[in-house]
C-alpha atoms as a PDB file:
ATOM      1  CA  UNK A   1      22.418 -50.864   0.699  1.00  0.00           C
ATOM      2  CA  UNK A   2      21.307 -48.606  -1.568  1.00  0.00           C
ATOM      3  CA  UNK A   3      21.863 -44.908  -1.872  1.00  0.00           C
ATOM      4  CA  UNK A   4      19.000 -43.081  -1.263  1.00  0.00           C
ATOM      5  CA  UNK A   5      20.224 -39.370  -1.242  1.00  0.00           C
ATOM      6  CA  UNK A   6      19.223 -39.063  -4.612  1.00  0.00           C
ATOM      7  CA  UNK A   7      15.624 -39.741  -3.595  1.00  0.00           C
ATOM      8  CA  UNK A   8      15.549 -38.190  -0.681  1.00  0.00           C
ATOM      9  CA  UNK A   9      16.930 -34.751  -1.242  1.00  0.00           C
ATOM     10  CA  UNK A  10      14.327 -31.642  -3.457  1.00  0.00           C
ATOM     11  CA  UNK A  11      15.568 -30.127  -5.742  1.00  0.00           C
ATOM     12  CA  UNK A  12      14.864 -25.961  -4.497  1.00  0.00           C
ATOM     13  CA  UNK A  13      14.655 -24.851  -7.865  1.00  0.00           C
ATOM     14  CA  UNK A  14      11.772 -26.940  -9.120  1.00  0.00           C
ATOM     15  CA  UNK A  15       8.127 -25.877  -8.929  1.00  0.00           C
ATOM     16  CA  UNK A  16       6.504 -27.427  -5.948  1.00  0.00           C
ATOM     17  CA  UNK A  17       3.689 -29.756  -7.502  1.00  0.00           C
ATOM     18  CA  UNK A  18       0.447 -28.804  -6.166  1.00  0.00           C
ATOM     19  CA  UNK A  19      -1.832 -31.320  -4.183  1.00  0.00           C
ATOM     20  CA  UNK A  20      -4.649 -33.178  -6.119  1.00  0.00           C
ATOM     21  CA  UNK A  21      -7.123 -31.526  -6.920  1.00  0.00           C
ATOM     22  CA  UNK A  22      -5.457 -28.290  -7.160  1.00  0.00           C
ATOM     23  CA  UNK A  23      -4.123 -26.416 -10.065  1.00  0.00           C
ATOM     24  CA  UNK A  24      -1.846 -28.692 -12.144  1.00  0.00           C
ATOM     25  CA  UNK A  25       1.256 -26.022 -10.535  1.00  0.00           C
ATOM     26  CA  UNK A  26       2.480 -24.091  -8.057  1.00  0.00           C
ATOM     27  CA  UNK A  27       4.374 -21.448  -9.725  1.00  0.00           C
ATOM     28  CA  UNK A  28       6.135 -20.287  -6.394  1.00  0.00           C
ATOM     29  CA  UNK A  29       9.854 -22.132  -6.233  1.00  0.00           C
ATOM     30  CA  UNK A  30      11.059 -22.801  -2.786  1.00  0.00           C
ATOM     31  CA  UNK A  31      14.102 -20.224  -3.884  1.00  0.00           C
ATOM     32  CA  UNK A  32      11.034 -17.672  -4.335  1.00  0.00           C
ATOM     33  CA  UNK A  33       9.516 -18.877  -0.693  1.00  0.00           C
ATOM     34  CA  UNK A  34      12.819 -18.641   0.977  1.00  0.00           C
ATOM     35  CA  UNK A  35      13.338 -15.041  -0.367  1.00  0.00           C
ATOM     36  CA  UNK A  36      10.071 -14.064   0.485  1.00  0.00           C
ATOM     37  CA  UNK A  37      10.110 -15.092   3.964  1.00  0.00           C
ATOM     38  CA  UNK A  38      13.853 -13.166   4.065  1.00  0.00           C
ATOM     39  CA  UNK A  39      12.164 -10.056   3.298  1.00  0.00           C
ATOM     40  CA  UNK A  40       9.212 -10.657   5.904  1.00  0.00           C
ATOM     41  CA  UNK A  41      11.355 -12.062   8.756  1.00  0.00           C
ATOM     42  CA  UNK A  42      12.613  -8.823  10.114  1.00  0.00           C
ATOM     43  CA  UNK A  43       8.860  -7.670   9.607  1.00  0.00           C
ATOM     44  CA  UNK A  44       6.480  -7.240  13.179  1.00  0.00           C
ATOM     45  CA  UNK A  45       3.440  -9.636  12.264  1.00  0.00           C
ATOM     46  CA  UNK A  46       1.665  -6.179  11.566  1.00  0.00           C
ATOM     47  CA  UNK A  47       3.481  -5.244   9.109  1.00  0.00           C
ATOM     48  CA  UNK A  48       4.137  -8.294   7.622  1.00  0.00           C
ATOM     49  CA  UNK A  49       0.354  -8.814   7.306  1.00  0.00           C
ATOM     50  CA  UNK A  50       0.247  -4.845   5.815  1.00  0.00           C
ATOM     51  CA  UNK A  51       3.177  -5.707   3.116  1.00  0.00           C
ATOM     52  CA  UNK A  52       0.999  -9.043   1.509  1.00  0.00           C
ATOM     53  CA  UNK A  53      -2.596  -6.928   1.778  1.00  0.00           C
ATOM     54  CA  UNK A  54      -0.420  -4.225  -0.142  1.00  0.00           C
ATOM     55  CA  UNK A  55       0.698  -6.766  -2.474  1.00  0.00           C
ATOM     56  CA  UNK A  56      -2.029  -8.226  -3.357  1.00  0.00           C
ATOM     57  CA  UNK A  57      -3.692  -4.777  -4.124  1.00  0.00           C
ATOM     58  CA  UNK A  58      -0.950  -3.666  -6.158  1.00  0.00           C
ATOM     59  CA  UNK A  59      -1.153  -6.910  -8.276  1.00  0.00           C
ATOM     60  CA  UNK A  60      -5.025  -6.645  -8.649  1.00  0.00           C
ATOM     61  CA  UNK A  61      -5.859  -9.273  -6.340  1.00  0.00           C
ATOM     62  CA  UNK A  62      -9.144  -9.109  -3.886  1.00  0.00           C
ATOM     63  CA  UNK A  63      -7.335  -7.561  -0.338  1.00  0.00           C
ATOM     64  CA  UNK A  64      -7.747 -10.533   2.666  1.00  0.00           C
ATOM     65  CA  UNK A  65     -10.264 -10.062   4.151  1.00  0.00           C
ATOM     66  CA  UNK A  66     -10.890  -9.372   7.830  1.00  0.00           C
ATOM     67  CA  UNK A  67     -12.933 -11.453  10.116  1.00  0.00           C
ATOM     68  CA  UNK A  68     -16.206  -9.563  11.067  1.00  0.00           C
ATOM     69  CA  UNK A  69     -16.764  -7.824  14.190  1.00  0.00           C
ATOM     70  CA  UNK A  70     -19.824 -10.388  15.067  1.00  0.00           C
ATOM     71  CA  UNK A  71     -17.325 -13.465  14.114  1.00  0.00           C
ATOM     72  CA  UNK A  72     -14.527 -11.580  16.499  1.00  0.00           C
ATOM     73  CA  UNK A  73     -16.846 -11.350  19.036  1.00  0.00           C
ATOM     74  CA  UNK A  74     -17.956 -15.215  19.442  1.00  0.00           C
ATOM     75  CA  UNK A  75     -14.846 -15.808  19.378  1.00  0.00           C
ATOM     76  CA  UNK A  76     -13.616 -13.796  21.978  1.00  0.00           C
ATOM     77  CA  UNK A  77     -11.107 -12.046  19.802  1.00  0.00           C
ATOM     78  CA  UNK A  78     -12.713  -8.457  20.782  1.00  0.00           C
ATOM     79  CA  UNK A  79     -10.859  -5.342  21.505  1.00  0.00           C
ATOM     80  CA  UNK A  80      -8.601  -4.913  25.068  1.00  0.00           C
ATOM     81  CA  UNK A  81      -7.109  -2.208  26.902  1.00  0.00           C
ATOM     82  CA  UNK A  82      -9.502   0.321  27.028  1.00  0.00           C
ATOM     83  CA  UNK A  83      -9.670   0.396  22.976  1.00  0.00           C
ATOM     84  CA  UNK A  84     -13.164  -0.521  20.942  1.00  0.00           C
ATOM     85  CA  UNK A  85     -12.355  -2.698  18.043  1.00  0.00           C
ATOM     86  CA  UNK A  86     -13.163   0.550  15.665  1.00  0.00           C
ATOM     87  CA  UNK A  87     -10.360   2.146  17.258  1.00  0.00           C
ATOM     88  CA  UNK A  88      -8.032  -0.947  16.861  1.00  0.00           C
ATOM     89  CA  UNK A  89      -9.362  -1.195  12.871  1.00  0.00           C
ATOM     90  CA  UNK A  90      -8.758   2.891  12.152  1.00  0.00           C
ATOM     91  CA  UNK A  91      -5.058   3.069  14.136  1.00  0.00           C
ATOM     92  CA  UNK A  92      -3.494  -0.216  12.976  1.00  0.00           C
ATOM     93  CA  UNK A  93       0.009  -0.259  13.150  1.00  0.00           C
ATOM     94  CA  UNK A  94       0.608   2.898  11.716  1.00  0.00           C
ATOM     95  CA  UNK A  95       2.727   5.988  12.937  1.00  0.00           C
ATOM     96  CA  UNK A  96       0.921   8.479  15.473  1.00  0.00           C
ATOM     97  CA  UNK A  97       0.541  11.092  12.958  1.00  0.00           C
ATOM     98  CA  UNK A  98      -0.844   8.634  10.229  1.00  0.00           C
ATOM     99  CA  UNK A  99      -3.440   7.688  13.209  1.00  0.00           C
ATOM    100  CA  UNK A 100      -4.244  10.902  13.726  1.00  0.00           C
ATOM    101  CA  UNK A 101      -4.755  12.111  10.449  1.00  0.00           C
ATOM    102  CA  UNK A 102      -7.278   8.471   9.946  1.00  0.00           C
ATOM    103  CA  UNK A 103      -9.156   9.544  12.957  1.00  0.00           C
ATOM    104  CA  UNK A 104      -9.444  13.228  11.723  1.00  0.00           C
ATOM    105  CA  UNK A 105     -10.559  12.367   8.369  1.00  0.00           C
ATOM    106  CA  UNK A 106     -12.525   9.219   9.164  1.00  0.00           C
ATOM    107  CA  UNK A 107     -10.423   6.822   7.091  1.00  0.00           C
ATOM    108  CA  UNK A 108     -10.328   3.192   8.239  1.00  0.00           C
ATOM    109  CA  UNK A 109      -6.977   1.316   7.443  1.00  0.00           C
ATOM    110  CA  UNK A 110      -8.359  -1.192   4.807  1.00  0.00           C
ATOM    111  CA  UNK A 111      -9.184   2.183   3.037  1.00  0.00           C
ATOM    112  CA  UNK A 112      -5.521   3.429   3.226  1.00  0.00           C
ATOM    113  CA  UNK A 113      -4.216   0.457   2.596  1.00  0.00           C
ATOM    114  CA  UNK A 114      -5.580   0.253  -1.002  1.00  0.00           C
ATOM    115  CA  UNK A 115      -3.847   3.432  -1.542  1.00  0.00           C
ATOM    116  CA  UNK A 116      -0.381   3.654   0.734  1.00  0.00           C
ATOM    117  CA  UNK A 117       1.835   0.822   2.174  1.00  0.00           C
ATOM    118  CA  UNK A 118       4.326   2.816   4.582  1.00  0.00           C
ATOM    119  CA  UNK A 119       7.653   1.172   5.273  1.00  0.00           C
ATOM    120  CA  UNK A 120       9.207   1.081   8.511  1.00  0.00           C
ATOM    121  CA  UNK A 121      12.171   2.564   7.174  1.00  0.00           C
ATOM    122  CA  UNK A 122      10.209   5.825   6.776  1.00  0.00           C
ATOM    123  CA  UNK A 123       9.501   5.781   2.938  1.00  0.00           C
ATOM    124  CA  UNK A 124       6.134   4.292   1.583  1.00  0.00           C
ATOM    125  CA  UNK A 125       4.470   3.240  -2.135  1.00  0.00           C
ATOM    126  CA  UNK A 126       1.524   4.641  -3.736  1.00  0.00           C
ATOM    127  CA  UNK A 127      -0.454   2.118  -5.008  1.00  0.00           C
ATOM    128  CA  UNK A 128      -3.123   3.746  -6.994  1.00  0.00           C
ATOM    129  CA  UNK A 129      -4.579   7.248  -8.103  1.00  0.00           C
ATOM    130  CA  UNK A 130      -7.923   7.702  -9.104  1.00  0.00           C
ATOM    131  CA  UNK A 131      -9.114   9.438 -12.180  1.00  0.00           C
ATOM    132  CA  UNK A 132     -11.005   9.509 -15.166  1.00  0.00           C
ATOM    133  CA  UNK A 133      -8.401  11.231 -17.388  1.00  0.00           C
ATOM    134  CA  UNK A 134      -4.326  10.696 -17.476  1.00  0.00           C
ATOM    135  CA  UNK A 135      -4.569  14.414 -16.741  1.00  0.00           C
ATOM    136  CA  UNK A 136      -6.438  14.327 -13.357  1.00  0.00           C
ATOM    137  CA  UNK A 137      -4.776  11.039 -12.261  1.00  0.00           C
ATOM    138  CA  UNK A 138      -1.537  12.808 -13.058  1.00  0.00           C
ATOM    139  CA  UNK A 139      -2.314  15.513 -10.993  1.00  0.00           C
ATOM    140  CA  UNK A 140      -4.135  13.647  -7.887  1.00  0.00           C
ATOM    141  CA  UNK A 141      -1.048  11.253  -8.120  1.00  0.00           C
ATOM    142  CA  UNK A 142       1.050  14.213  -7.004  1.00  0.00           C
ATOM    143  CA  UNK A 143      -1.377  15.253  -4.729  1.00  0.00           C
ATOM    144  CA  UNK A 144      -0.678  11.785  -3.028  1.00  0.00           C
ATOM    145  CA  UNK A 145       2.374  11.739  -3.363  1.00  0.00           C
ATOM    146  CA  UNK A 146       2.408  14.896  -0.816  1.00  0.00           C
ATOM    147  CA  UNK A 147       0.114  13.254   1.261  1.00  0.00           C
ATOM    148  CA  UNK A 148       2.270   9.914   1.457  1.00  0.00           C
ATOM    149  CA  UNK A 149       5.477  12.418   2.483  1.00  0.00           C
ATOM    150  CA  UNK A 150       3.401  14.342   4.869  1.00  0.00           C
ATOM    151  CA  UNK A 151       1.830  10.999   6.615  1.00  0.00           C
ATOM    152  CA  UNK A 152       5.170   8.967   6.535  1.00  0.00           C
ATOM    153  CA  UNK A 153       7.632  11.605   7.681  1.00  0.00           C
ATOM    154  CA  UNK A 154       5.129  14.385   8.982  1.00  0.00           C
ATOM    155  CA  UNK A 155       7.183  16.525   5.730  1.00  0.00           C
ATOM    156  CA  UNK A 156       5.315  18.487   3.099  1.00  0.00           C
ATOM    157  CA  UNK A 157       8.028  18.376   0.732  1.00  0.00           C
ATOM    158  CA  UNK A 158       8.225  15.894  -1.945  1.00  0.00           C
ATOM    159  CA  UNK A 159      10.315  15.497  -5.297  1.00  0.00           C
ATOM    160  CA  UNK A 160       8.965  15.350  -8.703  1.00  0.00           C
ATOM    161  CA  UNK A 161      11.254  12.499  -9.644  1.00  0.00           C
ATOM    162  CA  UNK A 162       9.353  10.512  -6.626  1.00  0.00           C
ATOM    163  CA  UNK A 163       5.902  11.634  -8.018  1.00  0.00           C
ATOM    164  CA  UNK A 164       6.850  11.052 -11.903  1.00  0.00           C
ATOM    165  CA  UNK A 165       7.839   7.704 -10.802  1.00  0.00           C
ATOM    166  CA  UNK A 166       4.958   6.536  -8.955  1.00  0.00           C
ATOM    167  CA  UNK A 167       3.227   8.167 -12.376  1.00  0.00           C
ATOM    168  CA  UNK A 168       4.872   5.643 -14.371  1.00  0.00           C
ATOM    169  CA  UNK A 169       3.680   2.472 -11.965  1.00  0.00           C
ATOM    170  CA  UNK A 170       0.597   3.407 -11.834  1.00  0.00           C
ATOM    171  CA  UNK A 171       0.080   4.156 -15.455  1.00  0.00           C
ATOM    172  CA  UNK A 172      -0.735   7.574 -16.273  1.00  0.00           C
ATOM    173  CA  UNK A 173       2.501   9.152 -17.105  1.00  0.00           C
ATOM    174  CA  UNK A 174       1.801  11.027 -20.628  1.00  0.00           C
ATOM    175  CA  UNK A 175       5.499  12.145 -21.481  1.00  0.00           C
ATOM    176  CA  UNK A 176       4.611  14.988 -23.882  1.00  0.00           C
ATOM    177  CA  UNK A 177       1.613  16.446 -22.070  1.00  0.00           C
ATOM    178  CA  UNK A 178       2.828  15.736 -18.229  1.00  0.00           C
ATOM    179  CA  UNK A 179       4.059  19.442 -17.800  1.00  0.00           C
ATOM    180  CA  UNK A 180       0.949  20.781 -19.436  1.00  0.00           C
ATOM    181  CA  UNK A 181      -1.238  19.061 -16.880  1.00  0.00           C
ATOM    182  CA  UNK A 182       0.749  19.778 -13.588  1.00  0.00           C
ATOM    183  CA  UNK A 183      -0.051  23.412 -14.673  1.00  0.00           C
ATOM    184  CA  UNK A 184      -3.336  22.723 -14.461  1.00  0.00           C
ATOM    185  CA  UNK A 185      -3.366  20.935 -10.628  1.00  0.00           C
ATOM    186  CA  UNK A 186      -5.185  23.984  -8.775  1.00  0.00           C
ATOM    187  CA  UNK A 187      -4.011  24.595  -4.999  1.00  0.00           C
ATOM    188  CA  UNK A 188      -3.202  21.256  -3.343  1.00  0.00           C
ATOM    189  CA  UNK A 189       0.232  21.485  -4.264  1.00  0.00           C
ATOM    190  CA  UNK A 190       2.786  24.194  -4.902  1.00  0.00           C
ATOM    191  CA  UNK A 191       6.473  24.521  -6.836  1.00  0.00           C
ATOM    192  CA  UNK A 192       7.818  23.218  -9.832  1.00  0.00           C
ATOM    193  CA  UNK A 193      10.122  19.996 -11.195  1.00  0.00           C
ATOM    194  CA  UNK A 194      13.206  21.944 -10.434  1.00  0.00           C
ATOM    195  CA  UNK A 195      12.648  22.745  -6.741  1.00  0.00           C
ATOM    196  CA  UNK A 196      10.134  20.440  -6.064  1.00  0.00           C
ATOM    197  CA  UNK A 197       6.505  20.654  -4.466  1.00  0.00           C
ATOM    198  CA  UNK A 198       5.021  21.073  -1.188  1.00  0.00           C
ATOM    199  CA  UNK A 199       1.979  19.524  -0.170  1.00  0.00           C
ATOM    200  CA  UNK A 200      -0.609  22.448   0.799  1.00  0.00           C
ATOM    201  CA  UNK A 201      -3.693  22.342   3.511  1.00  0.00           C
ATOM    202  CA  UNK A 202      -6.143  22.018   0.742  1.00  0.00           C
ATOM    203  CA  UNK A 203      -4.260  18.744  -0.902  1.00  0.00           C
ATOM    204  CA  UNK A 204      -4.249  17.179   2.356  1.00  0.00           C
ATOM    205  CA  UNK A 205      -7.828  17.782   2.385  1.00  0.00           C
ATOM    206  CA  UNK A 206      -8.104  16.343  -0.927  1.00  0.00           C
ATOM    207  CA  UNK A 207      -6.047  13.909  -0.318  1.00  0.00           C
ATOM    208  CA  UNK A 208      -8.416  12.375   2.666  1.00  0.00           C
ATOM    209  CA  UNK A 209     -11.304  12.920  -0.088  1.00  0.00           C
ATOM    210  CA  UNK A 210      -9.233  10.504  -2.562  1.00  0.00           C
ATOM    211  CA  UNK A 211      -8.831   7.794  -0.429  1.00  0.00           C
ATOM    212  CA  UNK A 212     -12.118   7.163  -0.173  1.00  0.00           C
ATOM    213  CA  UNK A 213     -13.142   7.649  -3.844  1.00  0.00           C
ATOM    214  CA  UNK A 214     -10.573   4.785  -4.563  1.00  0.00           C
ATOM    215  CA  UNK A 215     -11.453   3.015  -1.558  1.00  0.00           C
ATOM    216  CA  UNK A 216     -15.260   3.313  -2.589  1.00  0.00           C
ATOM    217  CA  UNK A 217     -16.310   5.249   0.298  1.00  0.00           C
END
């Protein structure tokens, strides 16, 4: 008889051939598939569904979107326990405070998510800054920044290394004008590189305001 292991067995590190009529190749390998799912396994569904949105946005993909509340309706998928869907689609699966601050502000959580993913472990990513200048998305990346630390870990207190970074992701970090235009950032934040910054009432404030300029609203 012949051997048919040969045949029968994939190879996991070559690209999985995409079906007819598709593009000519699927870049993911099943080594990249397995890893992925690694990383999402410990994940609630939530937040699993929270980390690809966040993702996708960070890559410069179009978010997924959600069904609509008449489709969600007619299909009996509606909201339970006492909640209206609205309330369901501004809470999410985020921390009470984050909730909160949502409701306060009216900020719905496909507009935070273009802007924050929050980890469970406590620490989150900014994943964009509006701006029309490197100087005022400098500046309003910081003022994020604050409002990321305050949201995740209800702590005003951030580092500049953590704000410089996120700086450098997102694109705006001018090296030899970047302490020139922190100077410059007003009242949402206060202290310097050395003893770091603390997220004031006013950058809070601004920081709702932000959301929803990158968010469109």
């Amino acid at each position: 008889m012949d051997d048919q292991s040969e045949t029968n067995t994939a190879d996991a590190t070559q690209p999985v051939a995409a079906p007819a009529g598709g593009p000519t190749e699927v870049k993911a390998t099943a080594a990249t598939l397995t890893a992925i799912i690694n990383l999402l396994e410990p994940l609630s569904s939530a937040e699993r569904q929270k980390t690809v949105a966040a993702v996708m946005v960070f890559l410069g993909e179009a978010p997924l979107q959600k069904p609509s509340k008449q489709q969600e309706s007619s299909s009996g998928g509606g909201a339970s326990n006492g909640k209206t869907q609205d309330d369901e689609e501004t809470e999410g699966d985020y921390p009470p405070q984050v909730a909160k601050w949502m409701k306060q502000n009216d900020i719905s959580a496909e507009q935070l998510d273009r802007v924050f993913h929050f980890n469970p472990d406590g620490t989150f990513n900014l994943l964009h800054a509006p701006g029309k200048s490197k100087k005022q998305q400098t500046v309003n990346t910081y003022t994020l920044t604050g409002l990321g630390k305050y949201l995740a870990t209800n702590d005003r207190t951030f580092d500049d290394a953590t704000a410089r970074g996120f700086c450098k992701v997102i694109g705006c970090l001018d090296e030899g004008n970047h302490a020139k235009h922190l100077k410059d950032s007003g009242s949402e934040f206060s202290g310097d590189k050395t003893k770091g910054y603390s997220i004031t009432n006013v950058g809070i404030k601004r920081g709702a305001a932000l959301v929803k300029e990158v968010a469109g609203g």
